[in-house]
Protein backbone atom coordinates (compact mmCIF):
# COMPACT_ATOMS: atom_id res chain seq x y z
CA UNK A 1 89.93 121.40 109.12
CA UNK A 2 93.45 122.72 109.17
CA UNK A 3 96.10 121.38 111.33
CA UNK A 4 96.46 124.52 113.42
CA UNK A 5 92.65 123.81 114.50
CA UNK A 6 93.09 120.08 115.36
CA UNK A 7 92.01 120.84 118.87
CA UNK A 8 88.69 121.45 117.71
CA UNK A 9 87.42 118.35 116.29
CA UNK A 10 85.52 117.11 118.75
CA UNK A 11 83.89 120.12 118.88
CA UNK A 12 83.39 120.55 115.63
CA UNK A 13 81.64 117.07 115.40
CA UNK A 14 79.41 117.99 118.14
CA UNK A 15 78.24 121.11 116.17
CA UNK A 16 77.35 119.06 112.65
CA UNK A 17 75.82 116.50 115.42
CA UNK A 18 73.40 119.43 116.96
CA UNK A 19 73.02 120.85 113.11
CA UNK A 20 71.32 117.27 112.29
CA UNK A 21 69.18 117.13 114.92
CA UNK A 22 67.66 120.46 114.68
CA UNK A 23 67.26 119.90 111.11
CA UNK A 24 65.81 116.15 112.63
CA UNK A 25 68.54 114.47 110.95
CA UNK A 26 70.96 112.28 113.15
CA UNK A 27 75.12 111.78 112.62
CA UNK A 28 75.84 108.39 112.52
CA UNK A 29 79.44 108.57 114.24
CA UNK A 30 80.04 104.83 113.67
CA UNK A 31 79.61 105.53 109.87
CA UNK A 32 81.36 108.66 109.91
CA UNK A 33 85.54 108.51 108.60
CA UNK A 34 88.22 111.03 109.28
CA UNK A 35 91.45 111.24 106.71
CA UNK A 36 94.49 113.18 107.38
CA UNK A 37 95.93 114.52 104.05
CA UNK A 38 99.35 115.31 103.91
CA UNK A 39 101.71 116.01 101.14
CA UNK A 40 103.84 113.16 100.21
CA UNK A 41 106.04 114.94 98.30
CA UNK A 42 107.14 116.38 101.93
CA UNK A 43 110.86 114.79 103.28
CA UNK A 44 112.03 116.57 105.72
CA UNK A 45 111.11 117.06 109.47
CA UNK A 46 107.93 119.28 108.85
CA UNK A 47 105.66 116.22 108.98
CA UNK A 48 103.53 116.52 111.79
CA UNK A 49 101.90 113.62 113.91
CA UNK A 50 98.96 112.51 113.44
CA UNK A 51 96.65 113.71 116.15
CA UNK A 52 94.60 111.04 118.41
CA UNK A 53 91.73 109.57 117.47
CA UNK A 54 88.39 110.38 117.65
CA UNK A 55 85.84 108.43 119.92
CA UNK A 56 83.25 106.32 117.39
CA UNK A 57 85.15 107.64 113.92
CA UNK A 58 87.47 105.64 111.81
CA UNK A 59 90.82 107.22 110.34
CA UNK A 60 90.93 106.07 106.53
CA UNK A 61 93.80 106.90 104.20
CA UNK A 62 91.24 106.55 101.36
CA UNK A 63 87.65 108.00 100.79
CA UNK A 64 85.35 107.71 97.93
CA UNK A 65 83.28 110.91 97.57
CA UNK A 66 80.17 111.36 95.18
CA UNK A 67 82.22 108.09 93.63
CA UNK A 68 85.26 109.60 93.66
CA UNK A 69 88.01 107.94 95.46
CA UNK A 70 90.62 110.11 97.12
CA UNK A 71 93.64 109.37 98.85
CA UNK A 72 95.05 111.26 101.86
CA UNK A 73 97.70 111.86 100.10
CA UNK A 74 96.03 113.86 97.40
CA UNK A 75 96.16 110.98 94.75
CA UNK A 76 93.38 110.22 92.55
CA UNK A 77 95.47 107.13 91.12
CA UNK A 78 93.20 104.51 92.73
CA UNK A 79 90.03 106.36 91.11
CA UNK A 80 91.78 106.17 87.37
CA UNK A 81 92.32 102.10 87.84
CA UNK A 82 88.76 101.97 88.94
CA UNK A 83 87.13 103.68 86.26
CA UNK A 84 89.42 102.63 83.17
CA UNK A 85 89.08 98.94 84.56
CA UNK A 86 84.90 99.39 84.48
CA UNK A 87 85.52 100.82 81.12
CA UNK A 88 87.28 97.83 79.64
CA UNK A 89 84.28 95.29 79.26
CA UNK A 90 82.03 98.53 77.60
CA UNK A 91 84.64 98.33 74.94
CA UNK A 92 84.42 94.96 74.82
CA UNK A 93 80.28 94.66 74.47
CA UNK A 94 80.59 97.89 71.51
CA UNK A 95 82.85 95.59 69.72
CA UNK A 96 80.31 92.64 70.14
CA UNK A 97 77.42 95.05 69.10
CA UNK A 98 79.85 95.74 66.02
CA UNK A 99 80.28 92.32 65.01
CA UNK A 100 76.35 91.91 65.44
CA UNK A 101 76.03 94.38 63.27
CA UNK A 102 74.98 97.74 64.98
CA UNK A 103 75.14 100.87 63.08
CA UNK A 104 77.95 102.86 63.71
CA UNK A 105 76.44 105.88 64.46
CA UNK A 106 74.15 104.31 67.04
CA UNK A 107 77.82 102.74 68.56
CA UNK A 108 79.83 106.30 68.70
CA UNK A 109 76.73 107.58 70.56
CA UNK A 110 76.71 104.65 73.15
CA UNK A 111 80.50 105.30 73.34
CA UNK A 112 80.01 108.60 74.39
CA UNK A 113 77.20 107.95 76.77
CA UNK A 114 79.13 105.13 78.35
CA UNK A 115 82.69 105.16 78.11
CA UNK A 116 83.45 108.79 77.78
CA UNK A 117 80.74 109.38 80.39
CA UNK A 118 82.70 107.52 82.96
CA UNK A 119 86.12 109.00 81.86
CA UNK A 120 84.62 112.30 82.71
CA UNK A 121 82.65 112.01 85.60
CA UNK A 122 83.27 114.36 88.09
CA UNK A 123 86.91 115.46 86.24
CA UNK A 124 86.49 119.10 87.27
CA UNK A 125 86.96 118.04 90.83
CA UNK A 126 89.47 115.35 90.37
CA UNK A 127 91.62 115.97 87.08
CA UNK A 128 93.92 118.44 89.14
CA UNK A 129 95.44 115.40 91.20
CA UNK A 130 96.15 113.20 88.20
CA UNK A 131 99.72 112.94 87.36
CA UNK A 132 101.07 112.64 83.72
CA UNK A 133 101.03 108.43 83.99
CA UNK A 134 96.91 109.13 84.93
CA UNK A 135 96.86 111.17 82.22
CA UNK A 136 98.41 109.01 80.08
CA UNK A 137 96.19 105.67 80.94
CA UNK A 138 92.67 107.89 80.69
CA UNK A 139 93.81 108.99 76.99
CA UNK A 140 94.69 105.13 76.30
CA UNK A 141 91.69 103.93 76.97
CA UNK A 142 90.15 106.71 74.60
CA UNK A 143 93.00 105.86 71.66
CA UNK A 144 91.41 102.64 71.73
CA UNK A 145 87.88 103.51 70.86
CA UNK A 146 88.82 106.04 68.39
CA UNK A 147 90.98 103.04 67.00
CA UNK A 148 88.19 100.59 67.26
CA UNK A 149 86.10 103.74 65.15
CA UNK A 150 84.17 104.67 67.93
């Protein structure tokens, strides 16, 4: 909801509440989280406060959608560490299936599935907020399975 509409939360809660129940579906308000994003890159005197808060909803400053965490200021940065830090013991069992003696054929395609797979999860919606340091750390973590000759 834009800024200019703050004034209309509460309403606007009370609509999605009366959508859910006359689709008999009920709003769980104490499970339900409101984030302000702003642009950080913002310095001067534009910044607006933040408006009260709502009755029964929590203000976050993160939010992890379909897995995807996003902060309120637009940053995805969170998300990368996440996902290159459950990508690091993947590597770590291909190179044990190496040493065991897996084909490498059957390795690339578990790298892909896996590994890769993670990296790109959802990147269509997120890659646009990475900066060139997320960039940077995703493409690391692929350098090192092309290295390893995955």
């Amino acid at each position: 909801m834009p800024a200019c509409n703050v004034q209309w939360r509460a309403a606007e809660l009370e609509n999605v509440e009366a959508w859910a129940e006359k689709n008999n579906l009920r709003l769980n308000r104490r499970k339900s989280v409101e984030i302000i994003f702003s642009d950080g890159r913002c310095h001067c005197q534009c910044r607006v406060t933040s408006p009260p808060h709502l009755p029964e909803v929590t203000r976050v400053t993160t939010l992890k959608i379909l897995g995807v965490t996003i902060s309120s200021s637009l940053s995805v940065a969170q998300y990368v560490s996440d996902i290159i830090c459950a990508c690091s013991p993947s590597l770590h069992a291909l190179r044990v299936l190496r040493n065991n003696g897996m084909d490498d054929a059957a390795l690339q395609i578990i790298y892909r599935a896996v590994v890769v797979g993670k990296l790109l999860y959802a990147a269509s919606a997120w890659w646009g907020f990475t900066t060139a340091a997320d960039r940077q750390r995703i493409e690391a973590v692929l350098h090192r399975g092309v290295r390893a000759g995955l």
